[in-house]
Protein backbone atom coordinates (compact mmCIF):
# COMPACT_ATOMS: atom_id res chain seq x y z
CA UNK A 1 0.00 0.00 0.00
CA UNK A 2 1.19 3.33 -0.72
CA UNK A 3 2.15 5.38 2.05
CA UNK A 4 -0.10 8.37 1.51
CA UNK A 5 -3.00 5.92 1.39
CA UNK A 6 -1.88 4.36 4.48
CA UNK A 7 -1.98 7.55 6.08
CA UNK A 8 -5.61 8.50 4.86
CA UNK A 9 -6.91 4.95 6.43
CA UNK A 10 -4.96 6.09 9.40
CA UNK A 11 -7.12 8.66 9.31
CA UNK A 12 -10.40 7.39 9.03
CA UNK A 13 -9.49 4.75 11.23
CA UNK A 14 -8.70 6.92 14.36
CA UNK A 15 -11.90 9.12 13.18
CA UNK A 16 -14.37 5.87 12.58
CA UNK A 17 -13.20 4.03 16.30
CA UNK A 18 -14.38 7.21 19.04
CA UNK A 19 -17.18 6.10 21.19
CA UNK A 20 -18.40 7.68 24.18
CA UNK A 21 -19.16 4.82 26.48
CA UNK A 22 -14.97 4.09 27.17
CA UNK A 23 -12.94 5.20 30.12
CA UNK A 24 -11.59 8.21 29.93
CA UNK A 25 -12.83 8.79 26.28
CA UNK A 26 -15.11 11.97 27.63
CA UNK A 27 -15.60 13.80 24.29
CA UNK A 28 -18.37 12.31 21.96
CA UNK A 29 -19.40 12.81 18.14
CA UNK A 30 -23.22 11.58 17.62
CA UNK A 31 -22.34 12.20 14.11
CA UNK A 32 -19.34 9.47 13.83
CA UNK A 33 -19.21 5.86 13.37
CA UNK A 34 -19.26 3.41 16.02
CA UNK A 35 -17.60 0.35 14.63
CA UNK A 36 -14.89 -0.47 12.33
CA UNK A 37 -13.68 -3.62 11.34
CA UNK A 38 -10.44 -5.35 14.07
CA UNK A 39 -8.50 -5.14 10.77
CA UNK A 40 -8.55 -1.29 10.60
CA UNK A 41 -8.60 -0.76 14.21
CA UNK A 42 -5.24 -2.53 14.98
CA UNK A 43 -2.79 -0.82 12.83
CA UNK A 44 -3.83 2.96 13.77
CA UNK A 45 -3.84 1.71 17.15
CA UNK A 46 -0.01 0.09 17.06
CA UNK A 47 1.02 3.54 15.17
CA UNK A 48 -0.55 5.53 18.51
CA UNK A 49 1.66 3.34 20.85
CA UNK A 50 4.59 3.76 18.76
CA UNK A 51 3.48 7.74 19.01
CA UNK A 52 3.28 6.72 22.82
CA UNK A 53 6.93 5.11 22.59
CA UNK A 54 7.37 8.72 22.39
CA UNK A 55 6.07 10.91 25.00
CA UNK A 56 7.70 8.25 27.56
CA UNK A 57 10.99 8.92 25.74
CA UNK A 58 10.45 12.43 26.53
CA UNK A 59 9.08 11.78 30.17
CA UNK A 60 12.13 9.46 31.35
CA UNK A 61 14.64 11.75 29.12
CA UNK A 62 13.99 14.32 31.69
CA UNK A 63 13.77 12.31 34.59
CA UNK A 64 16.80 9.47 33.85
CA UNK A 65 19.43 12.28 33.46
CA UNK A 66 19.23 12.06 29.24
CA UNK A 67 17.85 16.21 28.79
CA UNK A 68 18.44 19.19 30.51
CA UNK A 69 17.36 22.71 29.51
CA UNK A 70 19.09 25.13 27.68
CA UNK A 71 20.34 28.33 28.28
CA UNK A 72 18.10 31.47 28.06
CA UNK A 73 14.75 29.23 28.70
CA UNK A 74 12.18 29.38 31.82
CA UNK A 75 8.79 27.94 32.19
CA UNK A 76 9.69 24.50 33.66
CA UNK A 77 8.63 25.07 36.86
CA UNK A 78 7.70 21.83 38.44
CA UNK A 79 10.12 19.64 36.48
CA UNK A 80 13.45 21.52 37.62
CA UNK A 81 12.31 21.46 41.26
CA UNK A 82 10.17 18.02 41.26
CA UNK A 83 7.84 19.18 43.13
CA UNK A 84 5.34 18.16 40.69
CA UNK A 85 1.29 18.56 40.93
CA UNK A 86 -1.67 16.29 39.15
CA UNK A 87 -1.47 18.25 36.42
CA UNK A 88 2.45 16.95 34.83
CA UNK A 89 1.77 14.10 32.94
CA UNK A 90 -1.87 13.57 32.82
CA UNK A 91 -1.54 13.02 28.77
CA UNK A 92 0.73 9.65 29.46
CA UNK A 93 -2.28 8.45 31.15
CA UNK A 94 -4.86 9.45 28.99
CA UNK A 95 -3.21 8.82 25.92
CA UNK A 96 -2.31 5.43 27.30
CA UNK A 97 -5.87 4.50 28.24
CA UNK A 98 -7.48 5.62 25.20
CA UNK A 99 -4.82 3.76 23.29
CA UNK A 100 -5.59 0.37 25.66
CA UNK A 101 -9.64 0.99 24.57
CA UNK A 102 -8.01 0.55 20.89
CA UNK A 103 -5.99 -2.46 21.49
CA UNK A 104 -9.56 -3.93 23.87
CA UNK A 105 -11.69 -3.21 21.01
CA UNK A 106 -9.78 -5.53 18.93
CA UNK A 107 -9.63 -8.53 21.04
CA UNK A 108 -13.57 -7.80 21.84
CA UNK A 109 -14.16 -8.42 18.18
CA UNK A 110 -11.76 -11.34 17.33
CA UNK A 111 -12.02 -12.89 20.54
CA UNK A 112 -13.30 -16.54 19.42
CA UNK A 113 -13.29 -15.80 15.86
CA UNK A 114 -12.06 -18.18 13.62
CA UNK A 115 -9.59 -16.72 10.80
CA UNK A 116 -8.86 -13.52 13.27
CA UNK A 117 -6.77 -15.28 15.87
CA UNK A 118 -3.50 -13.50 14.86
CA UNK A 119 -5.28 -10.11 15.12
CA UNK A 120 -6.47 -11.10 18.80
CA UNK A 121 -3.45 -12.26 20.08
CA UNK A 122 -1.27 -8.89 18.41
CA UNK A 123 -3.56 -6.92 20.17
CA UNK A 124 -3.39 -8.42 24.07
CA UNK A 125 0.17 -8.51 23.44
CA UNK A 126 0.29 -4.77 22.56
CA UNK A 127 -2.03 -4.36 25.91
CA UNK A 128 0.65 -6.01 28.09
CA UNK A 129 3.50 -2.98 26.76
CA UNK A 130 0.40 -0.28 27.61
CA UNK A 131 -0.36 -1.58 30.99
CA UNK A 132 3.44 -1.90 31.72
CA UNK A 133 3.86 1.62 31.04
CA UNK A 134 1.29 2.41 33.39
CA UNK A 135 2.62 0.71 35.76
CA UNK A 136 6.13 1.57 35.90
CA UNK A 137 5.38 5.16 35.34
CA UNK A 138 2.52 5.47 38.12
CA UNK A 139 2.26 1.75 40.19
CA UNK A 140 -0.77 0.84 41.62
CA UNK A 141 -2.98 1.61 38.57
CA UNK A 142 -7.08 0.69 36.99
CA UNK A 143 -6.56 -2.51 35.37
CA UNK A 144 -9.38 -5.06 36.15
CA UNK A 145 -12.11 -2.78 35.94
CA UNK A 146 -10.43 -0.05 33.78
CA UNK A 147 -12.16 -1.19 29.92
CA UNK A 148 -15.47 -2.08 31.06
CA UNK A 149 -16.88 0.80 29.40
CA UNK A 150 -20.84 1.86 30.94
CA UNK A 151 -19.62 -0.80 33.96
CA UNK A 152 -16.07 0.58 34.73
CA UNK A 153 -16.41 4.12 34.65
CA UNK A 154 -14.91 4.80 38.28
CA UNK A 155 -12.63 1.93 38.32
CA UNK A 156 -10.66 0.22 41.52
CA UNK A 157 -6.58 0.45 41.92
CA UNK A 158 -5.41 -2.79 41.56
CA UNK A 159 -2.10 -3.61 42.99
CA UNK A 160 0.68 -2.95 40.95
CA UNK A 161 2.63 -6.56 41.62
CA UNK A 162 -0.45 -8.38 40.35
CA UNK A 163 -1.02 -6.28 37.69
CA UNK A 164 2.89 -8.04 36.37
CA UNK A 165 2.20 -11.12 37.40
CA UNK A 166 -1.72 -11.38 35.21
CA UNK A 167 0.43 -9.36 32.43
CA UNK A 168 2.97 -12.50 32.39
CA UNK A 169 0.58 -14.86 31.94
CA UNK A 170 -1.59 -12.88 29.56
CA UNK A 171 1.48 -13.10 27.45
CA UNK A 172 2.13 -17.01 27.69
CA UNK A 173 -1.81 -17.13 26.39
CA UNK A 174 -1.04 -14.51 23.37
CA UNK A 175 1.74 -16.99 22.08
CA UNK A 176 -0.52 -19.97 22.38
CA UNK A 177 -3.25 -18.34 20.81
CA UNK A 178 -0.72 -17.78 17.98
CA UNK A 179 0.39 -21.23 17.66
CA UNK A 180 -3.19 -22.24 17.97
CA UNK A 181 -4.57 -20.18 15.24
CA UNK A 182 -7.05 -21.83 12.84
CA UNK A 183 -6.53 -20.80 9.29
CA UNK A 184 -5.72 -17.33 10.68
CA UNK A 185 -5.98 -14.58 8.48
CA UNK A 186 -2.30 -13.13 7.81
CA UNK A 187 -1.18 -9.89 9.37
CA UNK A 188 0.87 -8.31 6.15
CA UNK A 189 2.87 -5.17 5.99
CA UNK A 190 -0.74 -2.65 5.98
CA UNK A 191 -2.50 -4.52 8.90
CA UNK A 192 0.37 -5.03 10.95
CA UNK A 193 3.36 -1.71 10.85
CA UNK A 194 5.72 -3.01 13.50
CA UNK A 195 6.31 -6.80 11.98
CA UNK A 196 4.78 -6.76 8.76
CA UNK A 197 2.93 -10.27 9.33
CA UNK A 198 5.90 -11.98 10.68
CA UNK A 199 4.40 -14.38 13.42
CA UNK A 200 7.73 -15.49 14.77
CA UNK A 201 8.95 -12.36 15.91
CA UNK A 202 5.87 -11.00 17.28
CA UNK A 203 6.03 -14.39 19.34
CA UNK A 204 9.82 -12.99 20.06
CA UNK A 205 8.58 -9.62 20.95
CA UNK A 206 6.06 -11.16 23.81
CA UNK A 207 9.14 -13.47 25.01
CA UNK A 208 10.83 -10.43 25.36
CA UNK A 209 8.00 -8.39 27.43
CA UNK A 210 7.95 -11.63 29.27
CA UNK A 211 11.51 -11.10 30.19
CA UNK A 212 11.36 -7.51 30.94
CA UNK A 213 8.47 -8.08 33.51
CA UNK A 214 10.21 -11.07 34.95
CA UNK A 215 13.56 -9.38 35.48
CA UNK A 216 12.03 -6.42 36.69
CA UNK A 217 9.94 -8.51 39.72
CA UNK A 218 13.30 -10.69 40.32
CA UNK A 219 14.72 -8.26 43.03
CA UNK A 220 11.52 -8.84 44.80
CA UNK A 221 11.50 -10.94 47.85
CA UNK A 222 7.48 -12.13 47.80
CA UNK A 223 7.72 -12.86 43.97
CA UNK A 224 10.42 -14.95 43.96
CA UNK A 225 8.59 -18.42 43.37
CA UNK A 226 6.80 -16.59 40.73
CA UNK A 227 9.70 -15.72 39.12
CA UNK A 228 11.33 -18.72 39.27
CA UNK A 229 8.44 -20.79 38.09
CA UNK A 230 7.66 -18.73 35.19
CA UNK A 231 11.57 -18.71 33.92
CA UNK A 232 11.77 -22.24 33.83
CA UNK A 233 8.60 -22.68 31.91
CA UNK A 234 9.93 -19.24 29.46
CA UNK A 235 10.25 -20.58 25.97
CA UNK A 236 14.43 -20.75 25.65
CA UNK A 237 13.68 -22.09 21.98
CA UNK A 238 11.52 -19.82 20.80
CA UNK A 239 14.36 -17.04 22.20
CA UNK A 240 13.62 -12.98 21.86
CA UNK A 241 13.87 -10.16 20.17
CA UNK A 242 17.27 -10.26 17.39
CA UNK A 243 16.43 -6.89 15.49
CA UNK A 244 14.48 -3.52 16.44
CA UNK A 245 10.82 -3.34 17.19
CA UNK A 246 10.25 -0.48 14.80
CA UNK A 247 6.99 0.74 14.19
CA UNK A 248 6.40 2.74 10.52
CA UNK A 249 3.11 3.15 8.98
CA UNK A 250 4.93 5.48 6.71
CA UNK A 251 6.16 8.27 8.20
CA UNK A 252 6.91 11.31 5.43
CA UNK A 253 7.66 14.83 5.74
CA UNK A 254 3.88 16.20 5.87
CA UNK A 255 2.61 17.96 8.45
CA UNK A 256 1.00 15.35 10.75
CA UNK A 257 2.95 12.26 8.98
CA UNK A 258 6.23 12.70 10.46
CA UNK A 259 8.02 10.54 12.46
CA UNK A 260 6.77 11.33 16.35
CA UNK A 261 10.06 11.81 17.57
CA UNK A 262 11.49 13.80 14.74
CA UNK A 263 8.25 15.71 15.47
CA UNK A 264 9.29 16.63 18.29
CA UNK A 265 12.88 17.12 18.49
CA UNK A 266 13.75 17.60 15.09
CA UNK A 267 12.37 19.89 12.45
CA UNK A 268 8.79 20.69 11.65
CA UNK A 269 8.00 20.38 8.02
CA UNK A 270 8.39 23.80 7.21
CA UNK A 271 11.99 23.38 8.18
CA UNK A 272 11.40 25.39 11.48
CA UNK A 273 13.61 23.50 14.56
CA UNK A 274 11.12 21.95 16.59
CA UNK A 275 12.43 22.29 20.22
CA UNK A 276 14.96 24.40 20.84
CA UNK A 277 14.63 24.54 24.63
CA UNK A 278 16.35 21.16 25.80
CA UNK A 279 20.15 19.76 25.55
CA UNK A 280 21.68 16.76 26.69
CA UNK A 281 23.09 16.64 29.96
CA UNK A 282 26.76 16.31 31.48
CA UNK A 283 25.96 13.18 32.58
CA UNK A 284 24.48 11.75 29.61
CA UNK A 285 27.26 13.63 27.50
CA UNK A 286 30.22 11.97 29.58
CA UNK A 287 29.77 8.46 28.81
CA UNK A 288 30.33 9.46 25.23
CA UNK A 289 32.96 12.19 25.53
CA UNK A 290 35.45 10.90 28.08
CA UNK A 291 34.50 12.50 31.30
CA UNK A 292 33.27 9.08 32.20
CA UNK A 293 33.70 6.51 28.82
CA UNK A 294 34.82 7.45 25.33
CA UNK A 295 32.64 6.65 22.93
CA UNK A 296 33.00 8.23 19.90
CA UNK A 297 31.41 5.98 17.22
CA UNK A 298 28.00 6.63 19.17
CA UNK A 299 28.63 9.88 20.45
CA UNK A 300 29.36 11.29 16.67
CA UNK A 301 26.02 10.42 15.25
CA UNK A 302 24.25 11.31 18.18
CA UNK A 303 25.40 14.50 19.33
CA UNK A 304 25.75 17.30 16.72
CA UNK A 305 29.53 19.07 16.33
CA UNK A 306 30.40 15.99 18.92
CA UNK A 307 33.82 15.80 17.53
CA UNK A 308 34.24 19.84 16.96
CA UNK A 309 36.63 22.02 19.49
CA UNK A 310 35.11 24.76 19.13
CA UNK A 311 31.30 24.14 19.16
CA UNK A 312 30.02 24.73 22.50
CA UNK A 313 29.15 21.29 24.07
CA UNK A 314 26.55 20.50 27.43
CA UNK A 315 28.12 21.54 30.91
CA UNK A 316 24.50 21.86 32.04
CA UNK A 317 22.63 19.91 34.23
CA UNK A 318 18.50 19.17 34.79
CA UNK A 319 18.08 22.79 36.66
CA UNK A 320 21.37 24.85 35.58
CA UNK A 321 19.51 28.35 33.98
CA UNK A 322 22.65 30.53 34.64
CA UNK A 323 25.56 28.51 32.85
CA UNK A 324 23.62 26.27 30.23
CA UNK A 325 24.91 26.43 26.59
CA UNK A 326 22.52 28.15 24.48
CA UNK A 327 21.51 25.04 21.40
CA UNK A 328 23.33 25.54 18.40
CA UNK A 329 21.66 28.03 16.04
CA UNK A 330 19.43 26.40 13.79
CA UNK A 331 20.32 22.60 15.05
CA UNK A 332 18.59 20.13 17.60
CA UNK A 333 21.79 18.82 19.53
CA UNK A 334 20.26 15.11 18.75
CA UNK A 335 20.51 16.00 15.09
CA UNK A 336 23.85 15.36 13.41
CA UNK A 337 23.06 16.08 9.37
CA UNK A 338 23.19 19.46 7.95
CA UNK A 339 21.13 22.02 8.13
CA UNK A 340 21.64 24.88 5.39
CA UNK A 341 18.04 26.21 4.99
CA UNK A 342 14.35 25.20 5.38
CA UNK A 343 14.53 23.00 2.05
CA UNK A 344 17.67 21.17 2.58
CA UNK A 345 17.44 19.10 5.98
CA UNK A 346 19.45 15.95 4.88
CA UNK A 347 18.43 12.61 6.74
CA UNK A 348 21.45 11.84 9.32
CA UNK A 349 22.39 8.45 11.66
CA UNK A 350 21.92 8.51 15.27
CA UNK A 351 18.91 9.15 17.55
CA UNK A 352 17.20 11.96 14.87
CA UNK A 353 17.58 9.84 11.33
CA UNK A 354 15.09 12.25 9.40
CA UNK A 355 11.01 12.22 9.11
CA UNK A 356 10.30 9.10 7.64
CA UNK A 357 12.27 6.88 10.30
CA UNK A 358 10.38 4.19 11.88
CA UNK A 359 9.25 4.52 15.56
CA UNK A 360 11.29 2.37 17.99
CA UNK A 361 9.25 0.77 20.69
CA UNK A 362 11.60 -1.69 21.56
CA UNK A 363 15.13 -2.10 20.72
CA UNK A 364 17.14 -5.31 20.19
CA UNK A 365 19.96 -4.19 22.46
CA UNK A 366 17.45 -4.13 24.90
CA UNK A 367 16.52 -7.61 24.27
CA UNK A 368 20.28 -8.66 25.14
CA UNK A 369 20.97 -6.75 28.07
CA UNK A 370 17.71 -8.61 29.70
CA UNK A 371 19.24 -12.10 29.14
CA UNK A 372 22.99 -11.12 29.73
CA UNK A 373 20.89 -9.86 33.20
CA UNK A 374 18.77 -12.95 33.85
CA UNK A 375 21.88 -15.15 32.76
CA UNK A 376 24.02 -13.67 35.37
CA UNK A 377 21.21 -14.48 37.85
CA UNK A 378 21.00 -17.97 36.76
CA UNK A 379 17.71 -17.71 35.40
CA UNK A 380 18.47 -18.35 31.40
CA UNK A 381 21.25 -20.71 30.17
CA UNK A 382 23.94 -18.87 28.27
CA UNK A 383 27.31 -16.70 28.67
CA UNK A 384 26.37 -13.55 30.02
CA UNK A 385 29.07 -12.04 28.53
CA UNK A 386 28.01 -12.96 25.13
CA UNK A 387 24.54 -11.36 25.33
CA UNK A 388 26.60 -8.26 27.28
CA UNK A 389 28.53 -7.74 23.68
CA UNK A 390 25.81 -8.36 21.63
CA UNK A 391 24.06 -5.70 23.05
CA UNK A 392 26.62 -3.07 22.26
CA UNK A 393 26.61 -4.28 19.14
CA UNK A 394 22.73 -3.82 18.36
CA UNK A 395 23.14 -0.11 19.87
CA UNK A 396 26.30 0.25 17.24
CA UNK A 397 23.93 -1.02 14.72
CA UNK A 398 20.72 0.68 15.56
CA UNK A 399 22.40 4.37 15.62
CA UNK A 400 24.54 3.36 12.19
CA UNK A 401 21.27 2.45 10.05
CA UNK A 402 19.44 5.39 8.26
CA UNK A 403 15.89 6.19 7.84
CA UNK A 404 15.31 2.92 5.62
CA UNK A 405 17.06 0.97 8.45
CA UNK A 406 20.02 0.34 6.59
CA UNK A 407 23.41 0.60 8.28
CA UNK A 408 24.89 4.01 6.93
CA UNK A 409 27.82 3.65 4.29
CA UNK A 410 31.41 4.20 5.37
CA UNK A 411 30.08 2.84 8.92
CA UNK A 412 31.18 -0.44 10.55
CA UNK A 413 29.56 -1.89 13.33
CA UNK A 414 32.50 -4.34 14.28
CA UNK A 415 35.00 -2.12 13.87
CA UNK A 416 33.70 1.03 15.65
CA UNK A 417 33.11 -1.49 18.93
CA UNK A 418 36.46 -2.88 18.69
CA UNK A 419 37.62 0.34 18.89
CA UNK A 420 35.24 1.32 21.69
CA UNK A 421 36.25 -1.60 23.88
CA UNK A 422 40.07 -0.69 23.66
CA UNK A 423 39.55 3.09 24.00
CA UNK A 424 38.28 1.95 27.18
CA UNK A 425 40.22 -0.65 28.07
CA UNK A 426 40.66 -0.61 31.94
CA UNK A 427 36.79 -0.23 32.15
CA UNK A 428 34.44 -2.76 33.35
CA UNK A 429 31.49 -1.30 32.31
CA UNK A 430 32.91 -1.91 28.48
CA UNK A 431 34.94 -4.79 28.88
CA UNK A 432 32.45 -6.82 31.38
CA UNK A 433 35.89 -9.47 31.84
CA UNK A 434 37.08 -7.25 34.17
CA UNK A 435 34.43 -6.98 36.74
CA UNK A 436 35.68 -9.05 39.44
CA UNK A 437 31.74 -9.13 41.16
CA UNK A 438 28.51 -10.13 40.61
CA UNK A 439 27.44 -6.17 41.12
CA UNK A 440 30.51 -4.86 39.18
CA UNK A 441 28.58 -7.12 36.24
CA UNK A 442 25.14 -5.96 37.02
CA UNK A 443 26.21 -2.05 37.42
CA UNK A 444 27.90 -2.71 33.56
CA UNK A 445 25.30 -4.31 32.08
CA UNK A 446 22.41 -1.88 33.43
CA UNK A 447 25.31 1.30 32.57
CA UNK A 448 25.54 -0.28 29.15
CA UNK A 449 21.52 -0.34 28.48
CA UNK A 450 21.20 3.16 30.15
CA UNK A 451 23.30 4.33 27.12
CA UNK A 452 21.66 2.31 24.25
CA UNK A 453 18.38 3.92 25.54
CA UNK A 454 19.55 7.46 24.94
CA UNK A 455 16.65 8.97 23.69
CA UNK A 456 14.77 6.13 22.11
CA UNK A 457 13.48 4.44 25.44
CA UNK A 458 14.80 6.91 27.47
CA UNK A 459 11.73 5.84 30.14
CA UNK A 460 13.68 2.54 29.95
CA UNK A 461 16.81 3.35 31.30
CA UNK A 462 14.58 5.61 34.47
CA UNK A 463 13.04 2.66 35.22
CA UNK A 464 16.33 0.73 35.66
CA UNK A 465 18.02 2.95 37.53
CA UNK A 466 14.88 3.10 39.74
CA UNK A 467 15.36 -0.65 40.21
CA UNK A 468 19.47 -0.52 40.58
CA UNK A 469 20.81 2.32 41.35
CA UNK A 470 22.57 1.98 37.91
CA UNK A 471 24.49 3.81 36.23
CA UNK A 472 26.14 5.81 39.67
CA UNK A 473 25.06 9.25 40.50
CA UNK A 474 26.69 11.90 42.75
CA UNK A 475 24.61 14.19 43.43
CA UNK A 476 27.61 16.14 45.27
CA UNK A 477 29.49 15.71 42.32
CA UNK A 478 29.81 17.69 39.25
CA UNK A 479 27.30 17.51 36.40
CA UNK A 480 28.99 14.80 34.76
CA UNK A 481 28.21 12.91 38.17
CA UNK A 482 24.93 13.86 38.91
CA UNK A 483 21.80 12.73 37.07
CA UNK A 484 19.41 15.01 39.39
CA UNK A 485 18.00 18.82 38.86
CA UNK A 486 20.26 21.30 40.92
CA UNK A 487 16.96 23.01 42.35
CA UNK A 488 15.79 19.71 43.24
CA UNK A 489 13.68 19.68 46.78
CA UNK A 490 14.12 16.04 47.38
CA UNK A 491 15.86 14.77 50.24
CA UNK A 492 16.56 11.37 48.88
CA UNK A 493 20.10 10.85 48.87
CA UNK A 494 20.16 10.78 45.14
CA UNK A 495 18.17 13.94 45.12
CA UNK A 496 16.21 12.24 42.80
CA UNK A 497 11.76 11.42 42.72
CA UNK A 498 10.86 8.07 42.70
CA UNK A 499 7.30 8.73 40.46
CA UNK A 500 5.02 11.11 38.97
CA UNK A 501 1.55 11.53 40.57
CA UNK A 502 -1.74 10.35 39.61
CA UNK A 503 -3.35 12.59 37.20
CA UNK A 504 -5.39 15.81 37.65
CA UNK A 505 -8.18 13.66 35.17
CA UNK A 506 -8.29 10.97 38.16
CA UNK A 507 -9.36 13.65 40.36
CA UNK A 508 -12.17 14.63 38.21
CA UNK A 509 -13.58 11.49 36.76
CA UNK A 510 -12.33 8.96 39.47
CA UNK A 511 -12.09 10.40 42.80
CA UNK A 512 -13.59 7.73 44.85
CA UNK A 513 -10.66 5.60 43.83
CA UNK A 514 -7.67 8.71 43.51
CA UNK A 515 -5.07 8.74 46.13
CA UNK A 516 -2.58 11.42 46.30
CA UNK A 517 1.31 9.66 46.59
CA UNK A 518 4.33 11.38 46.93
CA UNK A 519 6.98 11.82 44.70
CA UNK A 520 9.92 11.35 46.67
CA UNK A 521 8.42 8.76 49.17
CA UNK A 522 6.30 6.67 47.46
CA UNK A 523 7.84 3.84 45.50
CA UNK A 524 7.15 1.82 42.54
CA UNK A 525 6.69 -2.07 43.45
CA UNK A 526 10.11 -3.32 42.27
CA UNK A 527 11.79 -0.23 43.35
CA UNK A 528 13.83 -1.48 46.39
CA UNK A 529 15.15 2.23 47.18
């Protein structure tokens, strides 16, 4: 299908699905349809979690340590201070809901349908990455009661741990229901715009969830037979993600059809820089530029003028208004092609590709650092080591390919992590060999998937230093120490909030069930800090 006319189904997709009688869907058009058919519904509603994919980027980017502000900028009250209100972040939840209502309308209408088991079983795996979200980003959250429609429309809190343990085994069904499909119809490349119909990896891509939840509830004390069970009964032969989960319906440069991310941190179509408020942080900026690791096969296509002298490069910090670098003048630090006027944006490498990039929701790196993780814990078979390197690798190769996911010419993955590994040669957290401890091997693994999530699943690497205490922060150090705001009020040692709050629209349309947390007290169930 062309990609223009993908876009118009899009369209009429996302216009033909609103209906009234869904949680938090508050805004109704007597005028518009009220069904469409589960093979319309599912691809707009896997492009709007890959649009998802990247407000959380931008949510943990700020939180992780990843962004800072730049010079000459005000108006981010709460965030430099974290003394945040109902109000920050209410469109995660929202959006996140109303995109769950997509994925339940599905599986409503193919649940039990011969031909449409693939379509079911896409669609409750999709709802296991929403409710994860959810729960990592706010814990205890609506989830039993939350898509009843007319019946759920002040639904209970259920408990967060639960919530990952029924996620789990919603997962184990979606693969079964995929092996079990009777002459199914066959996703293909305009029904389905993260695998294009490929069964096997969308099996892979659950496996991989699976793994994700399970290491994430391993440092907990009362889930420990559940963890344990479900590992040994994890499909080793089936395995996990081996290449990006990339979501692209067909992203060009139109106003409304660009790439979310690009959207937002790039350029608008018109040519106009799209954000010219944030910059990367000292500490994000140090594992690339030497302060902390040298990197510079990554740091070169991420960073723009990485490799110059003379370019002014971050010393700021989450916070820092009086000695923050102003952005470069017509560039988005994340950007590293060339800019010469409105007309003549040329697609680059790195985190910012160009308009018609796909939409990571997942990354294979990702995928490695989990079993490296669980391997070192004795929960898969395998060399932890092995799955340590591979993951570089994937992060080489994800930031080398181009907007048609090809790895860029004059670029060599092998090479450029050779190199890597000897520039840091004395360093654990490169050369996992050296760690002489279990936690020496967990801090480099978790350091090494805090970097490969730079600004693609920057949520990703907050929620694992939530859960570790990985990569190390000093929040008495200098910026390239210290992953926390300099105004921040907490009194955490790390200086650091542990959540955002429940949303202002829970007040309104929920408040028998609402309950005000703190930020800097209040944990998230596998946070052990």
């Amino acid at each position: 299908m062309k990609k223009t006319s993908l876009y118009w189904l899009l369209t009429l997709v996302a216009l033909v699905t609103s209906s009234c009688d869904n949680y938090l869907d508050i805004n109704a058009n007597p005028n518009s349809a009220i069904s469409a058919s589960a093979q319309l519904v599912l691809p707009q509603a896997i492009v709007s979690a890959a649009g998802l994919s990247s407000s959380y980027n931008n949510y943990g980017a700020h939180f992780g340590g990843y962004m800072a502000n730049a010079g000459g900028f005000s108006g981010f009250g709460n965030l430099l201070n974290y003394n945040l209100v109902t109000g920050d972040y209410n469109g995660l939840w929202v959006n996140t809901y109303d995109n769950l209502q997509d994925f339940k309308y599905v599986i409503d209408q193919t649940e039990g349908v011969e031909g449409q088991g693939y379509f079911n079983a896409t669609a409750k795996i999709m709802t296991v990455l929403d409710f994860a979200r959810l729960v990592d980003a706010f814990g205890n959250v609506p989830y039993s009661e939350a898509l009843l429609g007319n019946a759920g429309r002040t639904p209970k809190y259920d408990d967060a741990a639960t919530i990952y343990q029924d996620l789990v085994v919603k997962l184990d069904a979606a693969i079964a229901a995929i092996d079990a499909a009777k002459f199914p119809l066959a996703l293909n490349s305009s029904s389905d715009p993260l695998f294009k119909g490929n069964m096997t990896t969308w099996k892979q891509f659950a496996n991989t969830l699976k793994l994700r939840l399970l290491i994430r509830m391993s440092g907990v004390s009362a889930l420990s037979s559940f963890v344990t069970t479900k590992f040994a009964a994890l499909d080793k032969t089936l395995g996990f993600l081996t290449t990006d989960a990339i979501v692209n319906p067909g992203y060009i440069k139109q106003d409304g059809k660009q790439n979310p991310t690009w959207g937002t941190w790039g350029y608008t179509v018109a040519g106009a820089l799209a954000n010219s408020s944030r910059i990367p942080t000292q500490f994000a900026f140090g594992f690339y530029k030497g302060q902390k690791l040298t990197d510079t096969g990554r740091g070169t296509v991420i960073y723009k003028n990485f490799a110059s002298t003379t370019a002014p490069t971050p010393i700021n910090q989450l916070g820092n208004e009086s000695n923050a670098p102003a952005i470069i003048a017509s560039y988005s630090t994340w950007y590293t092609g060339t800019f010469n006027s409105a007309s003549s944006i040329t697609d680059a490498l790195g985190v910012l590709k160009g308009p018609s990039m796909g939409q990571p929701i997942m990354l294979a790196s990702e995928a490695y650092f989990l079993q490296a993780e669980a391997q070192l814990k004795g929960y898969l078979p395998g060399t932890f080591a092995t799955s340590f390197d591979q993951g570089i690798t994937q992060s080489f190769t994800y930031l080398y390919k181009d907007v048609t996911n090809v790895v860029g010419a004059g670029k060599n993955v092998t090479a450029d992590v050779a190199t890597y590994k000897t520039d840091n040669a004395t360093s654990y957290l490169v050369n996992i060999a050296l760690a002489t401890t279990n936690e020496q091997r967990l801090e480099a693994i978790i350091t090494q998937k805090y970097i490969a999530l730079n600004m693609i699943n920057s949520e990703e690497g907050w929620n694992e230093y939530r859960r570790t205490g990985y990569p190390k922060t000093d929040p008495a150090g200098n910026g390239y120490t210290n992953i926390a705001s300099n105004k921040s009020n907490s009194t955490r040692p790390d200086k650091l909030p542990t959540r955002i709050l429940y949303p202002s629209s829970e007040q309104s349309y929920n408040a028998a069930n609402f309950k005000a947390v703190n930020q800097f007290a209040d944990l998230i169930f596998w946070d052990p800090n």
